[in-house]
PDB file of N, CA and C in Angstrom:
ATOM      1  N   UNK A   1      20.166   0.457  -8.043  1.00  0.00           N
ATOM      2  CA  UNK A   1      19.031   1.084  -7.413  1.00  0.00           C
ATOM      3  C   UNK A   1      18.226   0.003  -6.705  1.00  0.00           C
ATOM      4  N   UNK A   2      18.094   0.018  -5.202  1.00  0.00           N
ATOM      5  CA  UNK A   2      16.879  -0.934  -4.349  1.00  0.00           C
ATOM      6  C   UNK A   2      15.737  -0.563  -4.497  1.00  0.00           C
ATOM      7  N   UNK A   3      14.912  -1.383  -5.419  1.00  0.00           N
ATOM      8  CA  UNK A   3      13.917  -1.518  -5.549  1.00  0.00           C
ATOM      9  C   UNK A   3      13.461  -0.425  -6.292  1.00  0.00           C
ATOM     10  N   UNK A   4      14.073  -0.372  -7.368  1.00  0.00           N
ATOM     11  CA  UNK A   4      13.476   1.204  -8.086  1.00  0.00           C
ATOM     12  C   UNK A   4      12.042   0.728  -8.444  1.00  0.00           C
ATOM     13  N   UNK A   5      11.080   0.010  -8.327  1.00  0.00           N
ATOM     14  CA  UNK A   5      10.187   0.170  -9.216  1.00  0.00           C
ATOM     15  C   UNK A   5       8.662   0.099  -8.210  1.00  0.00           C
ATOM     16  N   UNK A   6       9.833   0.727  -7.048  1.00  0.00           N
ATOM     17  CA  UNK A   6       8.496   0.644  -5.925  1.00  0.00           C
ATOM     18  C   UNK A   6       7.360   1.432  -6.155  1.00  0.00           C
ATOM     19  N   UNK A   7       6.368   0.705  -5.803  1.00  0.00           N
ATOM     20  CA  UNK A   7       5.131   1.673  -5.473  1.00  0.00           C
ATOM     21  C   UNK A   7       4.688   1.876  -7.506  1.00  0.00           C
ATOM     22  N   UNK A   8       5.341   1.193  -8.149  1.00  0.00           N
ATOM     23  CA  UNK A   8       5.186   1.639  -9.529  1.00  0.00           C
ATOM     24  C   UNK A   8       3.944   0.175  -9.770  1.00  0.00           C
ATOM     25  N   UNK A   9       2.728   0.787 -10.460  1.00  0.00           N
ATOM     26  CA  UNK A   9       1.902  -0.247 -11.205  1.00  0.00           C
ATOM     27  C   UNK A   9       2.930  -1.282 -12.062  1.00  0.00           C
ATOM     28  N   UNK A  10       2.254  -2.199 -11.327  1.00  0.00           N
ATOM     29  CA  UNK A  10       3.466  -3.645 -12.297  1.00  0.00           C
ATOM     30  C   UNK A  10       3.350  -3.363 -14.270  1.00  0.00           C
ATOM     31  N   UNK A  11       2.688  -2.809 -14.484  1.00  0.00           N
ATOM     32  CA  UNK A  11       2.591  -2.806 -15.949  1.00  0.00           C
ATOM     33  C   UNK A  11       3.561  -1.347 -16.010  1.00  0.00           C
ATOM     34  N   UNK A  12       4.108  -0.263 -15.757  1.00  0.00           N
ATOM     35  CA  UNK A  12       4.352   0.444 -15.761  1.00  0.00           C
ATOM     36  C   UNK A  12       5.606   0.035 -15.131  1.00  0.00           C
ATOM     37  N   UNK A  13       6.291  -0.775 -14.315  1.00  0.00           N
ATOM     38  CA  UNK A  13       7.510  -0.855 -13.940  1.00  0.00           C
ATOM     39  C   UNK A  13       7.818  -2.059 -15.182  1.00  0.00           C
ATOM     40  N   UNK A  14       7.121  -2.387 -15.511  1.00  0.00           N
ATOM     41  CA  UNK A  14       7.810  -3.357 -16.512  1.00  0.00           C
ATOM     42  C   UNK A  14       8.283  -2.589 -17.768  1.00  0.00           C
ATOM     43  N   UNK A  15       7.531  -2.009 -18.314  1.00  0.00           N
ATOM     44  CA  UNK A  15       7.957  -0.367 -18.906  1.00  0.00           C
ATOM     45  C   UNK A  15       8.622   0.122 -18.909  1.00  0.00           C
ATOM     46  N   UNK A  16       9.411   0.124 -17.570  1.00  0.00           N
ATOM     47  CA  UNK A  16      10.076   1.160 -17.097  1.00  0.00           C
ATOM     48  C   UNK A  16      11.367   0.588 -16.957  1.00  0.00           C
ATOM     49  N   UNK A  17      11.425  -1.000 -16.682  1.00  0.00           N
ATOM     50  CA  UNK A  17      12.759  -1.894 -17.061  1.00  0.00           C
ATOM     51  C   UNK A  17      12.901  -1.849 -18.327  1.00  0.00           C
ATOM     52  N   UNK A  18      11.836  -2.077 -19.053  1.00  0.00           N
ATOM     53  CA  UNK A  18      12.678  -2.606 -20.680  1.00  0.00           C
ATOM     54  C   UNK A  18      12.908  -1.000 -21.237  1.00  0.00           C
ATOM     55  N   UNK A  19      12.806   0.024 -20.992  1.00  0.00           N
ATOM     56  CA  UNK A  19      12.988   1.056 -21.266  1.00  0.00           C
ATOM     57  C   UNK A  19      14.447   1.735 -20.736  1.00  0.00           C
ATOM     58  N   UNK A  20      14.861   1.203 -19.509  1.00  0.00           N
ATOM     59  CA  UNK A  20      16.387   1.104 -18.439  1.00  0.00           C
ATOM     60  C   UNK A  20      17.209   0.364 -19.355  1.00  0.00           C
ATOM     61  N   UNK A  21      16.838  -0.844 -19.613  1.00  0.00           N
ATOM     62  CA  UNK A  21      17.821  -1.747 -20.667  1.00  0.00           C
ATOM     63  C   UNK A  21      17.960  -1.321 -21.287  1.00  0.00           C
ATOM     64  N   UNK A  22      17.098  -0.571 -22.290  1.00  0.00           N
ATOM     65  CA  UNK A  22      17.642  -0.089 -23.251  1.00  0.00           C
ATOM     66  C   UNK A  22      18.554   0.901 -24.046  1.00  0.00           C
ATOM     67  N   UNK A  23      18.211   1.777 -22.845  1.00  0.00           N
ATOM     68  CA  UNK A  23      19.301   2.486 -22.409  1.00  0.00           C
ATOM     69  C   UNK A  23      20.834   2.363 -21.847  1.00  0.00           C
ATOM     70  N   UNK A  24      20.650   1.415 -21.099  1.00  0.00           N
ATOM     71  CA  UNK A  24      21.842   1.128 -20.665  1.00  0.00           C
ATOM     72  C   UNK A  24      23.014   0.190 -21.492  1.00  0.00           C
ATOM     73  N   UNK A  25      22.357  -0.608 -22.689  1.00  0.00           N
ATOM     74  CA  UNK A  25      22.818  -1.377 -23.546  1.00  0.00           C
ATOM     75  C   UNK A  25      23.107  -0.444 -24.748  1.00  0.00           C
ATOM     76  N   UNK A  26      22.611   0.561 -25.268  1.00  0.00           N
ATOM     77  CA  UNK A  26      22.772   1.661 -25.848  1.00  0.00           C
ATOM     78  C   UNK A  26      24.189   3.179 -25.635  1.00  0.00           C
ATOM     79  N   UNK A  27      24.091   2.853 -23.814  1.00  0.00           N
ATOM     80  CA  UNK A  27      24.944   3.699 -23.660  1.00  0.00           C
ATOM     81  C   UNK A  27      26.574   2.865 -23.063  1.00  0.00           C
ATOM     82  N   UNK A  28      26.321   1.428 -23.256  1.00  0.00           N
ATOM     83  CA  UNK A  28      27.426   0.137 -22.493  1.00  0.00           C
ATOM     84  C   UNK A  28      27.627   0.760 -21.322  1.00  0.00           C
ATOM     85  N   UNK A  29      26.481   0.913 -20.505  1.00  0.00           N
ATOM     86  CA  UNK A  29      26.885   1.448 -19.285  1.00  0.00           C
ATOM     87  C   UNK A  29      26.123   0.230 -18.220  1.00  0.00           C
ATOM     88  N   UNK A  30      26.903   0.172 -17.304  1.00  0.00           N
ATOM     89  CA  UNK A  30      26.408  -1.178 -16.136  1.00  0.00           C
ATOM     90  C   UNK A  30      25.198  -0.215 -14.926  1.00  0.00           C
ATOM     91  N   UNK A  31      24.339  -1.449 -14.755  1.00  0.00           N
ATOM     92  CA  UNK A  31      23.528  -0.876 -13.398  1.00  0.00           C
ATOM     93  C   UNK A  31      22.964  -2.203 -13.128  1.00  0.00           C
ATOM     94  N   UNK A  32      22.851  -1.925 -11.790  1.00  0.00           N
ATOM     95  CA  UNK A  32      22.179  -3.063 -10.803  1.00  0.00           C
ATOM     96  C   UNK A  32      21.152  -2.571 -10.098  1.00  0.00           C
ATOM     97  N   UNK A  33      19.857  -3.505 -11.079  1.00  0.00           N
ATOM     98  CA  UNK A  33      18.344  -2.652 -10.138  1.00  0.00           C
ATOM     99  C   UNK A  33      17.715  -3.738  -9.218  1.00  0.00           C
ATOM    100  N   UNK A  34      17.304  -3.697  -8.231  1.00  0.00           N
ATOM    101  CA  UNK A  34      16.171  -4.841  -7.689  1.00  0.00           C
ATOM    102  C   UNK A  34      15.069  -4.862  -7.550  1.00  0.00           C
ATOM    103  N   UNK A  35      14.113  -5.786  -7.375  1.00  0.00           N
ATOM    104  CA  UNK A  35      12.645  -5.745  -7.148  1.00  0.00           C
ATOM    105  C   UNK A  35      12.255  -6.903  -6.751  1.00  0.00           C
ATOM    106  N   UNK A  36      11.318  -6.940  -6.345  1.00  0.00           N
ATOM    107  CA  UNK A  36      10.471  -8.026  -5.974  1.00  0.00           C
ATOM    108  C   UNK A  36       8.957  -8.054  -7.118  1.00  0.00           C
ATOM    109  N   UNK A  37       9.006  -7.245  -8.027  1.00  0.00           N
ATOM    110  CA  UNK A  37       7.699  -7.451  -8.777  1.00  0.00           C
ATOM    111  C   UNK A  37       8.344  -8.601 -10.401  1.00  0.00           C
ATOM    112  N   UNK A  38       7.442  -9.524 -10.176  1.00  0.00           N
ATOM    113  CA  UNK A  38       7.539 -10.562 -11.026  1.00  0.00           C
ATOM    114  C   UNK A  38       7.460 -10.256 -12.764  1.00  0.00           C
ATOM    115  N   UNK A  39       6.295  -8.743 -12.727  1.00  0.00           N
ATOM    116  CA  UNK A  39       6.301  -8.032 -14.029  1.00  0.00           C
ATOM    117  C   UNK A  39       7.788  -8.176 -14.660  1.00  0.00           C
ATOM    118  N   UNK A  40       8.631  -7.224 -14.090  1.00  0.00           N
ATOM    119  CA  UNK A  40      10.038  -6.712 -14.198  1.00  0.00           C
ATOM    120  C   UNK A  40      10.612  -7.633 -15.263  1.00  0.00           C
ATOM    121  N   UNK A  41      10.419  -9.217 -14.681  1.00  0.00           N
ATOM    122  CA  UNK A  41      11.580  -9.714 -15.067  1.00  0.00           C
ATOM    123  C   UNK A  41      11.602 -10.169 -16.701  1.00  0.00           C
ATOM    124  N   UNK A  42      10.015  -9.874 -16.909  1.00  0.00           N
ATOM    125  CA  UNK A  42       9.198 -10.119 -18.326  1.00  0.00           C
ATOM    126  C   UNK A  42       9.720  -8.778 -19.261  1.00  0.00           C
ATOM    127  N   UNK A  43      10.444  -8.162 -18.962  1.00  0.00           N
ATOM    128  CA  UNK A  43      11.237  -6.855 -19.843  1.00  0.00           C
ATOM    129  C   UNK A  43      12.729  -7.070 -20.185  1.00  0.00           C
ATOM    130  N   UNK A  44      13.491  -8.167 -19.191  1.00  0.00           N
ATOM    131  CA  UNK A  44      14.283  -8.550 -19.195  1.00  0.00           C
ATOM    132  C   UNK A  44      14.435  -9.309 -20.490  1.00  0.00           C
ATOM    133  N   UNK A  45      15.613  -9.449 -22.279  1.00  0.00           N
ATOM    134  CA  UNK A  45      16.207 -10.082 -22.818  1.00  0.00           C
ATOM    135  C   UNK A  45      17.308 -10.739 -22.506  1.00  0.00           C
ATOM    136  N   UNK A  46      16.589 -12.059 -21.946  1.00  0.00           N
ATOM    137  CA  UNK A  46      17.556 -12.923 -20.975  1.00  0.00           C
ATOM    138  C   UNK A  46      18.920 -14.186 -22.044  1.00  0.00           C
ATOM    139  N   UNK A  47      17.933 -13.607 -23.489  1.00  0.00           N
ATOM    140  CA  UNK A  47      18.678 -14.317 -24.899  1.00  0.00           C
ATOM    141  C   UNK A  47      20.252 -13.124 -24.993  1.00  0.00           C
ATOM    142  N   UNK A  48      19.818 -12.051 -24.843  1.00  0.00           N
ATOM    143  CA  UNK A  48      21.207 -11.072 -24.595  1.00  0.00           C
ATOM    144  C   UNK A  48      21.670 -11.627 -23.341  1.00  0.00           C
ATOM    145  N   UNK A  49      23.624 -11.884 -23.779  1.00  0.00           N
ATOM    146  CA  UNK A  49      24.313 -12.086 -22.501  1.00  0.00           C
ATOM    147  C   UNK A  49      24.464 -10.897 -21.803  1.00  0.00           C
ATOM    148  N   UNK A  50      24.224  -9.690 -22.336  1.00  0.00           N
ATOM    149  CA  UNK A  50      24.827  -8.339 -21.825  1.00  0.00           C
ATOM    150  C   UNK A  50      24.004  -8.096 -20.306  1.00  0.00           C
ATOM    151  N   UNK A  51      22.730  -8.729 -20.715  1.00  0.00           N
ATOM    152  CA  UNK A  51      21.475  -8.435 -19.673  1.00  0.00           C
ATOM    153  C   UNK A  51      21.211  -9.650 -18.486  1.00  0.00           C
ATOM    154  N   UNK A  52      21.571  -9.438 -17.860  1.00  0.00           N
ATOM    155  CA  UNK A  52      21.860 -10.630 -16.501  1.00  0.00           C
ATOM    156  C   UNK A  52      20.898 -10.512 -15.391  1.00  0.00           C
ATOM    157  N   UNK A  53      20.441 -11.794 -15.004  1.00  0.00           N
ATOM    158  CA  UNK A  53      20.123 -11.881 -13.707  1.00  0.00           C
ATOM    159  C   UNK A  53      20.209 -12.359 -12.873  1.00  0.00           C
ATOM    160  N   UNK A  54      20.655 -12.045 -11.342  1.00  0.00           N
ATOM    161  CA  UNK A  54      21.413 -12.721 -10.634  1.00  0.00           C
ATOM    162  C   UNK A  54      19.861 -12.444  -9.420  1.00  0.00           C
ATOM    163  N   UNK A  55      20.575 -13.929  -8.379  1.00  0.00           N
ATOM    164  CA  UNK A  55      19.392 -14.158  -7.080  1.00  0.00           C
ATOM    165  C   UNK A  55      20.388 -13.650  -6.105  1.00  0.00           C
ATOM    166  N   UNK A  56      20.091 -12.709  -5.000  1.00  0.00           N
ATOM    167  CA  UNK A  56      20.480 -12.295  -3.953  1.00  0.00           C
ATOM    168  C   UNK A  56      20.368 -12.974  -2.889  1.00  0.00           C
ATOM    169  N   UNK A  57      20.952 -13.460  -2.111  1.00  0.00           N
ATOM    170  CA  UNK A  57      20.229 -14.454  -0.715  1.00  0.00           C
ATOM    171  C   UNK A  57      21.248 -14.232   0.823  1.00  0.00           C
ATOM    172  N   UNK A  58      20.909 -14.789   1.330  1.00  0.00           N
ATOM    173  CA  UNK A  58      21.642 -14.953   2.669  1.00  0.00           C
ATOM    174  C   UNK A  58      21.921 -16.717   2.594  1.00  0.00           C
ATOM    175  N   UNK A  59      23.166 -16.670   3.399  1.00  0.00           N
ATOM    176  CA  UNK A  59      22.903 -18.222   3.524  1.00  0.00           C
ATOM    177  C   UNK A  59      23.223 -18.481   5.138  1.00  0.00           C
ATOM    178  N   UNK A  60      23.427 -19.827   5.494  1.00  0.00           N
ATOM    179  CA  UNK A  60      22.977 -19.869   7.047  1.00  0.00           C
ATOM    180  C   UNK A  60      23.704 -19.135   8.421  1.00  0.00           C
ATOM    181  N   UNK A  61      24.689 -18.650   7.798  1.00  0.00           N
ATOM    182  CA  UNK A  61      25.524 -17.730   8.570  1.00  0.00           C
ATOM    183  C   UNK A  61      25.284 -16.071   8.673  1.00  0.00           C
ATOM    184  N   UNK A  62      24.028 -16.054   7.354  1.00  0.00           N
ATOM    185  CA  UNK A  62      23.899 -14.796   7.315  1.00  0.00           C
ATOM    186  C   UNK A  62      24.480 -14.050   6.420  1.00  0.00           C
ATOM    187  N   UNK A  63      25.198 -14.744   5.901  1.00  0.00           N
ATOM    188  CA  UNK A  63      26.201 -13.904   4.458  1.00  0.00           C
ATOM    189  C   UNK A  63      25.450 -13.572   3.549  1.00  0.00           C
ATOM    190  N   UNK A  64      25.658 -12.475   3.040  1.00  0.00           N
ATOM    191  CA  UNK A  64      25.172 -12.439   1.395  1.00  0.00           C
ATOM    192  C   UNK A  64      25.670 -13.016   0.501  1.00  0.00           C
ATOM    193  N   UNK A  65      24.654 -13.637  -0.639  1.00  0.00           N
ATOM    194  CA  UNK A  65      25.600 -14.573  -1.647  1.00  0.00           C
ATOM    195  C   UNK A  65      24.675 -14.075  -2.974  1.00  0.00           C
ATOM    196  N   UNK A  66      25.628 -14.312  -3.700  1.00  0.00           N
ATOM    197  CA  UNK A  66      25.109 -13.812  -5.034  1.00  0.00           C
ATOM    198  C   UNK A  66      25.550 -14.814  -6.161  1.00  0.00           C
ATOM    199  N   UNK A  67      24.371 -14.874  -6.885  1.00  0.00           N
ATOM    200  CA  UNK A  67      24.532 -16.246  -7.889  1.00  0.00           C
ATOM    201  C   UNK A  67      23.639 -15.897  -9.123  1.00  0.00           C
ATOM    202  N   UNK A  68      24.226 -15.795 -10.010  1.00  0.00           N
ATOM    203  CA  UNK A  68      23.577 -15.637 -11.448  1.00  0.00           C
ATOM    204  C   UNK A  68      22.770 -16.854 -12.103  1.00  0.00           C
ATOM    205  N   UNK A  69      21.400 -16.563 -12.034  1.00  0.00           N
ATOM    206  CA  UNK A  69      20.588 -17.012 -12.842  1.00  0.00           C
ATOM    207  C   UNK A  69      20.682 -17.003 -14.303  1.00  0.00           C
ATOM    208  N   UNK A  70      21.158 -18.542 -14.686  1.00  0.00           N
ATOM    209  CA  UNK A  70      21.014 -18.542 -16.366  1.00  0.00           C
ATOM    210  C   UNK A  70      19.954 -19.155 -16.868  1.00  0.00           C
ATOM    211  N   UNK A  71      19.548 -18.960 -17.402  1.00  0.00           N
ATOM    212  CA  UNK A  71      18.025 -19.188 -18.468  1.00  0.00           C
ATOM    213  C   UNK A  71      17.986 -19.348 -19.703  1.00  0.00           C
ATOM    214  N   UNK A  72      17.888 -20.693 -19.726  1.00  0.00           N
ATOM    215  CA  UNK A  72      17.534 -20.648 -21.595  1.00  0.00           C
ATOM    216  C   UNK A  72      16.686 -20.111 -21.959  1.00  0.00           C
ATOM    217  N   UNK A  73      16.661 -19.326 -23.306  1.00  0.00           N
ATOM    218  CA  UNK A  73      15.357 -18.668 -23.876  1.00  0.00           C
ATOM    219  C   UNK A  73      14.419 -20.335 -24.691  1.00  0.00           C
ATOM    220  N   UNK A  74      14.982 -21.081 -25.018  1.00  0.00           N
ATOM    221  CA  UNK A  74      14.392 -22.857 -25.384  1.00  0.00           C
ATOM    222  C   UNK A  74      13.478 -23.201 -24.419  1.00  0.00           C
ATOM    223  N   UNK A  75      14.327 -22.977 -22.708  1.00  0.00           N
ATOM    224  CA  UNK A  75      13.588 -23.377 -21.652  1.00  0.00           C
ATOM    225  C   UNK A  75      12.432 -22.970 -21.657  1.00  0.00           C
ATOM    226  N   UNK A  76      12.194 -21.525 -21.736  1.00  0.00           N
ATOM    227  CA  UNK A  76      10.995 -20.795 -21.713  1.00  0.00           C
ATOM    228  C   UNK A  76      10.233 -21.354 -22.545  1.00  0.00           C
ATOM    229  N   UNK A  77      10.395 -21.001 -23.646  1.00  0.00           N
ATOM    230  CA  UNK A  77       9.614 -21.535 -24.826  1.00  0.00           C
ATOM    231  C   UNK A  77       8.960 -22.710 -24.476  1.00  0.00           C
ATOM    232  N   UNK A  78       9.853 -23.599 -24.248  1.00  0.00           N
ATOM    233  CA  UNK A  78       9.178 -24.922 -23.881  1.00  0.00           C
ATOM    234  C   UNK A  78       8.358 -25.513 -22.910  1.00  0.00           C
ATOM    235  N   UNK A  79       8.222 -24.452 -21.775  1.00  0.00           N
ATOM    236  CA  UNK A  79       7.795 -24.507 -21.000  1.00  0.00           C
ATOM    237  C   UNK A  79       6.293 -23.837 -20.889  1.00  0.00           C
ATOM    238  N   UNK A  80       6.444 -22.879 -21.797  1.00  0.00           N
ATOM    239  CA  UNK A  80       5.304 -21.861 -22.257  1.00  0.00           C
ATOM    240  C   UNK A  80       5.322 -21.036 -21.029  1.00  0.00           C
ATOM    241  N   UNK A  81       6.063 -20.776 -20.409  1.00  0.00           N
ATOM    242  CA  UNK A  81       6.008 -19.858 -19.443  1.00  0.00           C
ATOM    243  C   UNK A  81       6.995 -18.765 -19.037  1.00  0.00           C
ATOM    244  N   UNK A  82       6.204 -17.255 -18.944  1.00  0.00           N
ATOM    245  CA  UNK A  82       7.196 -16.270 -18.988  1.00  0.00           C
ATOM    246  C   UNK A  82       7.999 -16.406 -17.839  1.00  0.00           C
ATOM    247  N   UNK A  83       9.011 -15.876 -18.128  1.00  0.00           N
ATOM    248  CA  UNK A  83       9.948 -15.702 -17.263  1.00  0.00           C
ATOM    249  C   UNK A  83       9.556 -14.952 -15.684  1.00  0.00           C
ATOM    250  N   UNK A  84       8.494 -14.476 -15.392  1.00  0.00           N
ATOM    251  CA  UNK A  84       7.983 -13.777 -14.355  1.00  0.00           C
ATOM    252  C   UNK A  84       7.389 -15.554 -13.446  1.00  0.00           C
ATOM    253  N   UNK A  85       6.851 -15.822 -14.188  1.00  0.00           N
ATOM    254  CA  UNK A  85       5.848 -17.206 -13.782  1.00  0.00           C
ATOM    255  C   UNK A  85       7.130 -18.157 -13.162  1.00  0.00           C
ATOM    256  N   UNK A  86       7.972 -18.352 -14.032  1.00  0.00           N
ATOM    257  CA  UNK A  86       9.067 -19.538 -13.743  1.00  0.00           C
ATOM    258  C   UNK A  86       9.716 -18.775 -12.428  1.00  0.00           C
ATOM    259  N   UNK A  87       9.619 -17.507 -12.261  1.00  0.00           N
ATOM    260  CA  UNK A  87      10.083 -17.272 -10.683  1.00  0.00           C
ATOM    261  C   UNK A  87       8.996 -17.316  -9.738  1.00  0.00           C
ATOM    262  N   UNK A  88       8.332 -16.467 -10.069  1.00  0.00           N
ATOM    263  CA  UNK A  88       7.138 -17.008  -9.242  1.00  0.00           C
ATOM    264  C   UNK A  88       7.027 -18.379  -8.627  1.00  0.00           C
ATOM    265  N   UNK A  89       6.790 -19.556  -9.369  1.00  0.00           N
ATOM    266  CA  UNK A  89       6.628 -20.560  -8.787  1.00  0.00           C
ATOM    267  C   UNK A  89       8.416 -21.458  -8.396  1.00  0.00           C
ATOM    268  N   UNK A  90       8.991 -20.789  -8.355  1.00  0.00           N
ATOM    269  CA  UNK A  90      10.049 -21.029  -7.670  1.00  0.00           C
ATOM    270  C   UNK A  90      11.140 -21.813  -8.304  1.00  0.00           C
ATOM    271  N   UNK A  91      10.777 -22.314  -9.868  1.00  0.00           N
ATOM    272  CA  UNK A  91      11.897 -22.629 -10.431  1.00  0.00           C
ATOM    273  C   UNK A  91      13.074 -21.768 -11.019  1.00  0.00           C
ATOM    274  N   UNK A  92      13.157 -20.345 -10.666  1.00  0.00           N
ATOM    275  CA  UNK A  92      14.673 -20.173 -10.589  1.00  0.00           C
ATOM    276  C   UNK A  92      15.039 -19.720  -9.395  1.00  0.00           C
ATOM    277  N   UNK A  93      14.962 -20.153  -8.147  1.00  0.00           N
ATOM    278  CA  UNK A  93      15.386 -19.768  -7.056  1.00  0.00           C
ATOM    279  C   UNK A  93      15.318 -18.525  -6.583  1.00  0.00           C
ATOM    280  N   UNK A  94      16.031 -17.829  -5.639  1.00  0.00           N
ATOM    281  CA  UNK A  94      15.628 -16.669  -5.351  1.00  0.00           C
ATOM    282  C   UNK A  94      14.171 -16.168  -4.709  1.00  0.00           C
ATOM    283  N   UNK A  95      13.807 -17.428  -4.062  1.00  0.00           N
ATOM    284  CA  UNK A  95      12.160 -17.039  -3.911  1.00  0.00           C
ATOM    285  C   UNK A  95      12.479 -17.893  -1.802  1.00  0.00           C
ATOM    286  N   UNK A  96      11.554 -17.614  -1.146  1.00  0.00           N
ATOM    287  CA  UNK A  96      11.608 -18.003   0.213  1.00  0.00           C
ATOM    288  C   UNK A  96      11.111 -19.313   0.108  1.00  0.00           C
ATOM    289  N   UNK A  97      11.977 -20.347   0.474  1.00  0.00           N
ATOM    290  CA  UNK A  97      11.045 -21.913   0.711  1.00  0.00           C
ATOM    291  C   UNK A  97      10.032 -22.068   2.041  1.00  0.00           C
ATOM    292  N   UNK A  98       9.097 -21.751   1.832  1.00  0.00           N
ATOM    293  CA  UNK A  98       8.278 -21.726   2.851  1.00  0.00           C
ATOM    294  C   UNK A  98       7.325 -23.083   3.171  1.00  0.00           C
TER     295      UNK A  98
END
């Protein structure tokens, strides 16, 4: 689903992911959602391998490329910062270098 969590209050799409996971890990059924809201990714159990997140991009030809983001749950911890923040400020890629 593109961008299912449009137009959704960030506290309420985050809700609304960890509530999708759970379901979907419940029923071993696969789905691929996207967003651009940083909430989202804070619903994400990135310590489960089942639950993945991958960065979408173009690269200079214009291709789509797709590359899975791995994340230690240590990293976080250690960092003290949720997983929404560590994209935000651009340490897991997937963000525009501007």
């Amino acid at each position: 689903m593109d961008n299912f969590d449009q137009a959704l209050n960030p506290r309420l799409a985050k809700a609304v992911a960890s509530l999708f996971v759970e379901l979907m890990l419940k029923t071993e059924r696969q789905a691929i959602l996207t967003t651009h809201n940083p909430a989202v990714l804070d619903a994400l159990d990135i310590s489960d391998d089942r639950v993945r997140l991958f960065a979408v991009d173009r690269n200079r030809q214009g291709a789509t490329t797709v590359r899975r983001i791995e994340v230690n749950a240590k990293v976080i911890a250690k960092r003290k910062m949720p997983l929404s923040r560590l994209w935000v400020e651009g340490r897991l890629g997937a963000v525009p270098n501007l």
